[in-house]
PDB file of N, CA and C in Angstrom:
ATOM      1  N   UNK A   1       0.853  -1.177   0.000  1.00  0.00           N
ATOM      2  CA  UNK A   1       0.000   0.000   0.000  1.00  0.00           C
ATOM      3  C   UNK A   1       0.895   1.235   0.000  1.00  0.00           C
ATOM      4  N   UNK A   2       0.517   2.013  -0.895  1.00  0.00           N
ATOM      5  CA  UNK A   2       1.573   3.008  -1.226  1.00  0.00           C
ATOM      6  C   UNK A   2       1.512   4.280  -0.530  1.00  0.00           C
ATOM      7  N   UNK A   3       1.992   4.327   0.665  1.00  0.00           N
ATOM      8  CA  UNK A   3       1.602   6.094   1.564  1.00  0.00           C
ATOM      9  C   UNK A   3       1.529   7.432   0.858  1.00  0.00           C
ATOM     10  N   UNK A   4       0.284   7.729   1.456  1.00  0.00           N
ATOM     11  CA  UNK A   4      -0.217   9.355   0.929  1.00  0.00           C
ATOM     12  C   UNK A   4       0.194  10.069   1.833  1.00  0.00           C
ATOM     13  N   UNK A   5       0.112  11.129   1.114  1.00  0.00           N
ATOM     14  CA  UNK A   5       0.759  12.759   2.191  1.00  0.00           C
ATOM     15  C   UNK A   5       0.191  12.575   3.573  1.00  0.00           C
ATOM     16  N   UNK A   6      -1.120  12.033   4.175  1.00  0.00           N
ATOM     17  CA  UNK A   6      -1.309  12.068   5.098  1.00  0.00           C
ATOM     18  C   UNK A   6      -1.203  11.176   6.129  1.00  0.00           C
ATOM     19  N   UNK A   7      -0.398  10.348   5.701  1.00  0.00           N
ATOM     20  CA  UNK A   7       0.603   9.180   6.909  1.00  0.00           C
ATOM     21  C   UNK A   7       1.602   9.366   7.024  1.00  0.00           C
ATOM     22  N   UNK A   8       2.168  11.040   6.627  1.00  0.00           N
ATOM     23  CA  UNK A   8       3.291  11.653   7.318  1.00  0.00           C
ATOM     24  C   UNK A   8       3.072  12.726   8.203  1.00  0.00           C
ATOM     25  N   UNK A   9       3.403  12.915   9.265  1.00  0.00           N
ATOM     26  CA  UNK A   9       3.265  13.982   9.890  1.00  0.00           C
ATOM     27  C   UNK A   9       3.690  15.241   9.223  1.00  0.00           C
ATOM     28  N   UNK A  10       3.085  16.371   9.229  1.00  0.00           N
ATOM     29  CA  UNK A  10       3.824  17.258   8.478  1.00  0.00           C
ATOM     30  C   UNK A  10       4.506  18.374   9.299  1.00  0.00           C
ATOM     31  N   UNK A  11       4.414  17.691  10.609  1.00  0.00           N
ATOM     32  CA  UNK A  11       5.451  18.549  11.608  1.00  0.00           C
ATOM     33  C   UNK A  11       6.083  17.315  12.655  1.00  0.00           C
ATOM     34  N   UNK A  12       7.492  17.515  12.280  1.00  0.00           N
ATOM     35  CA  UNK A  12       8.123  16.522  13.247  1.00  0.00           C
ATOM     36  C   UNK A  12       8.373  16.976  15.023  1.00  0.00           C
ATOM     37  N   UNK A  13       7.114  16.498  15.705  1.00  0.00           N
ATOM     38  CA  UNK A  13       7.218  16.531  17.208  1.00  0.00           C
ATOM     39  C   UNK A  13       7.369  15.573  18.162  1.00  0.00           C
ATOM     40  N   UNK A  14       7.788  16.171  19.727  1.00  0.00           N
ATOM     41  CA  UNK A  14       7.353  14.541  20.548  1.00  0.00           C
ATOM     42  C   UNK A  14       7.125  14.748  21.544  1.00  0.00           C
ATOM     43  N   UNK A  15       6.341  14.044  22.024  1.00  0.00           N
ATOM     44  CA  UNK A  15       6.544  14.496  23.576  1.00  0.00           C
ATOM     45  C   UNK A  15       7.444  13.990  24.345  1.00  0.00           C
ATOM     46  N   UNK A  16       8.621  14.903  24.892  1.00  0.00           N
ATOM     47  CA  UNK A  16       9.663  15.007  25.715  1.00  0.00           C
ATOM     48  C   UNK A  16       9.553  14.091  26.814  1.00  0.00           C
ATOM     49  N   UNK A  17       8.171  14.444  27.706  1.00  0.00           N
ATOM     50  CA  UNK A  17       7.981  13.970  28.724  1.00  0.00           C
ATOM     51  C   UNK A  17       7.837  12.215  28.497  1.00  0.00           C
ATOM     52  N   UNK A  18       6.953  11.492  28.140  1.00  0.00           N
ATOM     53  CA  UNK A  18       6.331  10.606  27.202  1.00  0.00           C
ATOM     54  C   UNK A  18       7.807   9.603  26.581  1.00  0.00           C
ATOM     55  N   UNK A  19       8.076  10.240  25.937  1.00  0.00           N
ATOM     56  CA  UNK A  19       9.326   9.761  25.381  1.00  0.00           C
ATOM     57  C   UNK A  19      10.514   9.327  26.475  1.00  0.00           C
ATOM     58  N   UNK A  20      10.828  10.089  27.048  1.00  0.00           N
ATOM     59  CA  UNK A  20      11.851  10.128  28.300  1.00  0.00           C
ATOM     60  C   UNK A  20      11.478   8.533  29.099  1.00  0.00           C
ATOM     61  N   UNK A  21      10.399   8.856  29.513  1.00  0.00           N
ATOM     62  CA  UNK A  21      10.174   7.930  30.203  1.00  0.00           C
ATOM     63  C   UNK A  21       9.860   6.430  29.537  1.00  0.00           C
ATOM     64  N   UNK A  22      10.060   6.515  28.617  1.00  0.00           N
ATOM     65  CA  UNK A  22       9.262   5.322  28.303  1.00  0.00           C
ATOM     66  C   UNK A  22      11.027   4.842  27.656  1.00  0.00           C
ATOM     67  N   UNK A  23      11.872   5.377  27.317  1.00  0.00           N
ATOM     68  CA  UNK A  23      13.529   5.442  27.063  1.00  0.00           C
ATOM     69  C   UNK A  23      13.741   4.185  28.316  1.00  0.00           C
ATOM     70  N   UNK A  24      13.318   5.273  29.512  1.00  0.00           N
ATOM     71  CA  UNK A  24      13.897   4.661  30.666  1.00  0.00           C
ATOM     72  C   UNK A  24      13.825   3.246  30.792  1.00  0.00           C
ATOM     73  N   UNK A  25      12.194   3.116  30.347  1.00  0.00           N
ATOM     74  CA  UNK A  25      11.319   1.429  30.926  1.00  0.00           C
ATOM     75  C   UNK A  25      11.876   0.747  29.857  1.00  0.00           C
ATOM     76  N   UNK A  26      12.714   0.919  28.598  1.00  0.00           N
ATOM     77  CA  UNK A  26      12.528  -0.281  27.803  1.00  0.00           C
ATOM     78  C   UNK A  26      13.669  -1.380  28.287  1.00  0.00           C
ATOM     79  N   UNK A  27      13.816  -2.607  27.742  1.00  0.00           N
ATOM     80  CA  UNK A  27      14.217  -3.852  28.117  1.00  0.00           C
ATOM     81  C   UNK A  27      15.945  -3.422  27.814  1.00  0.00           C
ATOM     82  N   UNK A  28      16.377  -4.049  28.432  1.00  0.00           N
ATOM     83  CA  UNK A  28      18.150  -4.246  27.897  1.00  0.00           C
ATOM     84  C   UNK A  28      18.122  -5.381  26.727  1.00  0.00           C
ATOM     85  N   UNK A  29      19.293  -5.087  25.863  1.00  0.00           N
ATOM     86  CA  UNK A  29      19.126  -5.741  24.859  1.00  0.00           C
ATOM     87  C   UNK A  29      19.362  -7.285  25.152  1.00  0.00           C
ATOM     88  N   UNK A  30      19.636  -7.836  26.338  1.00  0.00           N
ATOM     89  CA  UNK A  30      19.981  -9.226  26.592  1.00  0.00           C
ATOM     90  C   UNK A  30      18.513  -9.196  26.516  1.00  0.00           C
ATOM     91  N   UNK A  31      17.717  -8.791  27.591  1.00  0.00           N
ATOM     92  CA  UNK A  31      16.346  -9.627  27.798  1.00  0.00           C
ATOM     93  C   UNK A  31      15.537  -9.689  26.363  1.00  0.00           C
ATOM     94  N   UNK A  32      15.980  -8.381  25.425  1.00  0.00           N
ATOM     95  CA  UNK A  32      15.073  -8.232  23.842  1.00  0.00           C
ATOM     96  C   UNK A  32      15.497  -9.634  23.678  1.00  0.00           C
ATOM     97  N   UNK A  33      16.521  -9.715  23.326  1.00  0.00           N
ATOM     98  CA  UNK A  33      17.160 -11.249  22.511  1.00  0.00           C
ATOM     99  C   UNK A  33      16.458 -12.099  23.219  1.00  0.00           C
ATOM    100  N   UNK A  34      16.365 -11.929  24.190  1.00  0.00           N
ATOM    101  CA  UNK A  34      15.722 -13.526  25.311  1.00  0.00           C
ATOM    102  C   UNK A  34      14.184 -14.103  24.650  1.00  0.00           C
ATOM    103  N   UNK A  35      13.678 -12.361  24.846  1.00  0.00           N
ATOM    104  CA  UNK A  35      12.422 -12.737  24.934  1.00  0.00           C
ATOM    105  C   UNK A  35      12.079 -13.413  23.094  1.00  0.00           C
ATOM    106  N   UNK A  36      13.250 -12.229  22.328  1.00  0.00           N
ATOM    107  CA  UNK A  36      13.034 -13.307  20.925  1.00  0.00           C
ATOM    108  C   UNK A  36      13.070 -14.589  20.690  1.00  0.00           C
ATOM    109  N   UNK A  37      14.016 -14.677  21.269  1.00  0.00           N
ATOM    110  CA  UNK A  37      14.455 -16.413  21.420  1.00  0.00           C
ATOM    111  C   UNK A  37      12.854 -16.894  21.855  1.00  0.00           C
ATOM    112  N   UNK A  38      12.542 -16.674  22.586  1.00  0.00           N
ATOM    113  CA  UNK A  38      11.253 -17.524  23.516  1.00  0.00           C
ATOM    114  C   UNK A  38       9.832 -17.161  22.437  1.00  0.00           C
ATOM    115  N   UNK A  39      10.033 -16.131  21.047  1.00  0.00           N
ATOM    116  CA  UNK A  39       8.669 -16.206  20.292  1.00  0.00           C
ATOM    117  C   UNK A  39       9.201 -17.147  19.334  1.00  0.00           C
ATOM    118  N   UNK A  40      10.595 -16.937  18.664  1.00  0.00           N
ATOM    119  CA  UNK A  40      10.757 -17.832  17.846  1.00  0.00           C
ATOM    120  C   UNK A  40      10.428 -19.359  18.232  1.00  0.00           C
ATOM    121  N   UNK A  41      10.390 -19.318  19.495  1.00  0.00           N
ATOM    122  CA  UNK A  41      10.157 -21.124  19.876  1.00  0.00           C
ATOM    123  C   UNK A  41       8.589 -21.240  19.458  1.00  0.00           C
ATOM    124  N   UNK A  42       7.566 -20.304  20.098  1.00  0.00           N
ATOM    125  CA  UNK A  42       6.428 -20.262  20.012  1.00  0.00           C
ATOM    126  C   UNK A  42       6.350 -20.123  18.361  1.00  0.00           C
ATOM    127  N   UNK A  43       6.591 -19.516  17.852  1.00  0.00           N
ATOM    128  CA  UNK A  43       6.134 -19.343  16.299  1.00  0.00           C
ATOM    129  C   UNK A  43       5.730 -20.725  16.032  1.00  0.00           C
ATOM    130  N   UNK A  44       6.537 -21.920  16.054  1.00  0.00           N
ATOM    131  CA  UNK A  44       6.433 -22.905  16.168  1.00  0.00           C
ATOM    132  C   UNK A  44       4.692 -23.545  16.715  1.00  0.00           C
ATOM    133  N   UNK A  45       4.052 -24.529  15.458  1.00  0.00           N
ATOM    134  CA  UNK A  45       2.595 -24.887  16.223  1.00  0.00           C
ATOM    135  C   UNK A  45       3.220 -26.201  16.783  1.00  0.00           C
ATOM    136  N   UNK A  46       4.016 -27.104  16.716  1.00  0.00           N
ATOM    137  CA  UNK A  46       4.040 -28.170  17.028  1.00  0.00           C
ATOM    138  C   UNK A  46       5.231 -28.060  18.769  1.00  0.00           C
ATOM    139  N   UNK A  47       5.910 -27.228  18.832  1.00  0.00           N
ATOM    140  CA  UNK A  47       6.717 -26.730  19.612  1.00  0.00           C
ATOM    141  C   UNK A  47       6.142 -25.944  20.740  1.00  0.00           C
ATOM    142  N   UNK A  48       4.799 -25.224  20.201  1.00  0.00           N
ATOM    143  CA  UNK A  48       4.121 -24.536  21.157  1.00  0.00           C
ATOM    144  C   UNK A  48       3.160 -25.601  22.065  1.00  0.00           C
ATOM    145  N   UNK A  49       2.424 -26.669  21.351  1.00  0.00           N
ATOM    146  CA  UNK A  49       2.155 -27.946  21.871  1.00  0.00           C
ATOM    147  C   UNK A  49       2.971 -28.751  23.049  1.00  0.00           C
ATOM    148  N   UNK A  50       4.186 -28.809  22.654  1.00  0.00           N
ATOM    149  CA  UNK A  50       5.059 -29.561  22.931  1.00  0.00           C
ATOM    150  C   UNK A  50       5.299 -28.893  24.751  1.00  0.00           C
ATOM    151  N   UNK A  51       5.550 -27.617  24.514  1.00  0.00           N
ATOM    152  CA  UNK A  51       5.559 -26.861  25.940  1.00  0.00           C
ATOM    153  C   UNK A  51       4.427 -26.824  26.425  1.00  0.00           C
ATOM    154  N   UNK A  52       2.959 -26.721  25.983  1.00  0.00           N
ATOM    155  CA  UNK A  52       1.816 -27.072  26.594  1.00  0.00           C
ATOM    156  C   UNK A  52       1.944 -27.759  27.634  1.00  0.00           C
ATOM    157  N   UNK A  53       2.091 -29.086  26.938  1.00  0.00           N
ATOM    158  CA  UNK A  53       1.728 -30.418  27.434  1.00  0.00           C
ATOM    159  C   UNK A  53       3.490 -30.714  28.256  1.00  0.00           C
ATOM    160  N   UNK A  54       3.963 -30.339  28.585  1.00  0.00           N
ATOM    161  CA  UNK A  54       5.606 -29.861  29.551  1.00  0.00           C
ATOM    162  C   UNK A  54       4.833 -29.065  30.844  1.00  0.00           C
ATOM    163  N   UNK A  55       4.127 -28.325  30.790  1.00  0.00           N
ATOM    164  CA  UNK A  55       3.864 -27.168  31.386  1.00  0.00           C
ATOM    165  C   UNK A  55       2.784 -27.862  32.175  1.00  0.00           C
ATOM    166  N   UNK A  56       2.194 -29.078  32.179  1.00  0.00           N
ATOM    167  CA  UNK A  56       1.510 -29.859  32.881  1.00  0.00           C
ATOM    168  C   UNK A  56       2.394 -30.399  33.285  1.00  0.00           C
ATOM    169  N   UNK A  57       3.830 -31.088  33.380  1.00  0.00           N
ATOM    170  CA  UNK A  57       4.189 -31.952  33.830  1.00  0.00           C
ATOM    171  C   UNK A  57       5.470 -32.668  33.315  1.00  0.00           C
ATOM    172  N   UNK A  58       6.265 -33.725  33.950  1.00  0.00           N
ATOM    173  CA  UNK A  58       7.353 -33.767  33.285  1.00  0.00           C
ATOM    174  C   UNK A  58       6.696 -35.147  32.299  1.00  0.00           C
ATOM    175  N   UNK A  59       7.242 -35.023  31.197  1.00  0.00           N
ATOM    176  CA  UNK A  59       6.395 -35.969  30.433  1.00  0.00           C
ATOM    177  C   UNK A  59       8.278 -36.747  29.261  1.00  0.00           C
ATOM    178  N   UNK A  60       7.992 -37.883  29.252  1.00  0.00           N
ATOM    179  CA  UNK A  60       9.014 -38.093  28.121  1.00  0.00           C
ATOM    180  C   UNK A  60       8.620 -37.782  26.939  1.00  0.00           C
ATOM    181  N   UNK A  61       9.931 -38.485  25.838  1.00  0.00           N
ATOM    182  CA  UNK A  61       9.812 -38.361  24.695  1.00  0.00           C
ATOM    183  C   UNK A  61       8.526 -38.856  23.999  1.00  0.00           C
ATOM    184  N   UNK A  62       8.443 -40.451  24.663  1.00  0.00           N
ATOM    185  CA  UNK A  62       7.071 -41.377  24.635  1.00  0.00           C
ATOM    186  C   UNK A  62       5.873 -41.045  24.323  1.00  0.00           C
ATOM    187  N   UNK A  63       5.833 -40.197  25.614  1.00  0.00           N
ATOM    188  CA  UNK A  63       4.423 -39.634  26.000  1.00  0.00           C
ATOM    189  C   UNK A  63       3.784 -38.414  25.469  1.00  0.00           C
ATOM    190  N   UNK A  64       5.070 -37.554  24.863  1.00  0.00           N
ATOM    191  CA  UNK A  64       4.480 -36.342  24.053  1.00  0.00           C
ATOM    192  C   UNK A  64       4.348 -36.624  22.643  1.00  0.00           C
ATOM    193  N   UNK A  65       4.849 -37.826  22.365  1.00  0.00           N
ATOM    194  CA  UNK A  65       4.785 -38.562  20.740  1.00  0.00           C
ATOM    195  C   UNK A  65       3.072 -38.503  21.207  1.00  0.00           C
ATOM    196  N   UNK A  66       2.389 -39.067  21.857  1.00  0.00           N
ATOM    197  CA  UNK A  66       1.565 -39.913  22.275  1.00  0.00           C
ATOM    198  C   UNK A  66       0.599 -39.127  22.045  1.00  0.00           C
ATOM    199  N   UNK A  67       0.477 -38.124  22.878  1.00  0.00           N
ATOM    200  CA  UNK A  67      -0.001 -37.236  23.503  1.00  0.00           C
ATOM    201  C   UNK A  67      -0.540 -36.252  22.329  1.00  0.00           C
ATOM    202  N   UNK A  68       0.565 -35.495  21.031  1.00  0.00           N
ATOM    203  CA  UNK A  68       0.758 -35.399  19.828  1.00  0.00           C
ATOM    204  C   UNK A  68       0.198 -35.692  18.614  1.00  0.00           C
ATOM    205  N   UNK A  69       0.150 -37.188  19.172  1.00  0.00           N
ATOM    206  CA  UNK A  69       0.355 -38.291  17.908  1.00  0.00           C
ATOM    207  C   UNK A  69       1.246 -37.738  16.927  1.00  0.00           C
ATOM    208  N   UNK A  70       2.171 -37.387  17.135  1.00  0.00           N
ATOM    209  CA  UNK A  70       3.154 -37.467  16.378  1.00  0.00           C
ATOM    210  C   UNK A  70       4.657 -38.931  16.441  1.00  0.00           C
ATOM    211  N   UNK A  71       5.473 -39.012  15.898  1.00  0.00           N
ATOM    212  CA  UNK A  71       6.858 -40.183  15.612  1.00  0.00           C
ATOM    213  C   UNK A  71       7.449 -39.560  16.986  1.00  0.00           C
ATOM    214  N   UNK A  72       8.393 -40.232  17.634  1.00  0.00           N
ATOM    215  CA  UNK A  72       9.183 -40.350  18.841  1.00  0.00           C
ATOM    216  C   UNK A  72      10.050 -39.576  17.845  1.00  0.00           C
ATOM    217  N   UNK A  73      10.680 -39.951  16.459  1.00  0.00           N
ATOM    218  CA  UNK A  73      11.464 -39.064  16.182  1.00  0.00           C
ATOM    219  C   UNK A  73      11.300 -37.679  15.848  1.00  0.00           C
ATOM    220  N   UNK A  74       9.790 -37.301  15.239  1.00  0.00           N
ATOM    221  CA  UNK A  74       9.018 -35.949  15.153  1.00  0.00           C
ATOM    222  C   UNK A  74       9.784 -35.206  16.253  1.00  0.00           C
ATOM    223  N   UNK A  75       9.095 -35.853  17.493  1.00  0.00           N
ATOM    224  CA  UNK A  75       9.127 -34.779  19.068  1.00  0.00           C
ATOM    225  C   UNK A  75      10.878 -34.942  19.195  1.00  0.00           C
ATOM    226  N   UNK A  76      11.478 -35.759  19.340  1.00  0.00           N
ATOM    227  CA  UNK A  76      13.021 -35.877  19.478  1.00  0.00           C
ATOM    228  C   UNK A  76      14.091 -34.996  18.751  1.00  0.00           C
ATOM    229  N   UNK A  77      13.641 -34.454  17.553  1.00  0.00           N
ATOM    230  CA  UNK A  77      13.983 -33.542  16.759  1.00  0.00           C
ATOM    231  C   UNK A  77      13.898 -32.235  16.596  1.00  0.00           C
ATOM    232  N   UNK A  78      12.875 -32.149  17.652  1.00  0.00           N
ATOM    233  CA  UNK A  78      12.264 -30.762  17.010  1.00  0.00           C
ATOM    234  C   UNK A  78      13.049 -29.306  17.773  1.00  0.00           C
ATOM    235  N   UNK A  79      14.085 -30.327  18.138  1.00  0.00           N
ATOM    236  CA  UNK A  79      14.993 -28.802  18.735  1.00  0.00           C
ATOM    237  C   UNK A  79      14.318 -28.239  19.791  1.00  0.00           C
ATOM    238  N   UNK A  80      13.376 -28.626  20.451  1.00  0.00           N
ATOM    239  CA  UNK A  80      13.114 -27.569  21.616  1.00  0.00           C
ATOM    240  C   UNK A  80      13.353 -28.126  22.560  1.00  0.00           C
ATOM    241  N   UNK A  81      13.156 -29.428  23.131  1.00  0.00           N
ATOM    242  CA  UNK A  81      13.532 -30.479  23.772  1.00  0.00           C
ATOM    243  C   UNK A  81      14.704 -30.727  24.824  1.00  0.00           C
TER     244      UNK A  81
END
């Protein structure tokens, strides 16, 4: 979609106050990376499952195949593990 004159501001302002503070609250870049790390896992539908059914309990490889219905090697692979 190609921007028209009026999805630019035609005066560049900010609020000082607003801005300042909100500088202050943002994350350090370790926790940004962290928390990326932890959507890229979620992006994942079979991975987001996988921690579901973790998040009840300690479960093996077995049981989340099972659980899944997915291959022992599916869940064994899938890098989150």
């Amino acid at each position: 979609m190609a921007k028209t004159q009026h999805d630019v501001c035609e005066l560049f302002c900010y609020n000082k106050k607003k801005i300042g503070t909100l500088k202050k609250s943002m994350l350090a870049a370790e926790k940004i990376t962290a928390l990326t790390d932890i959507f890229k896992v979620l992006s994942d539908a079979t991975r987001t499952k996988i921690l579901f059914a973790l998040s009840k309990g300690e479960l093996c490889v077995c049981d989340i195949a099972h659980v899944l219905d997915l291959s022992i090697s599916a869940v064994s692979h899938d890098n989150v593990l």
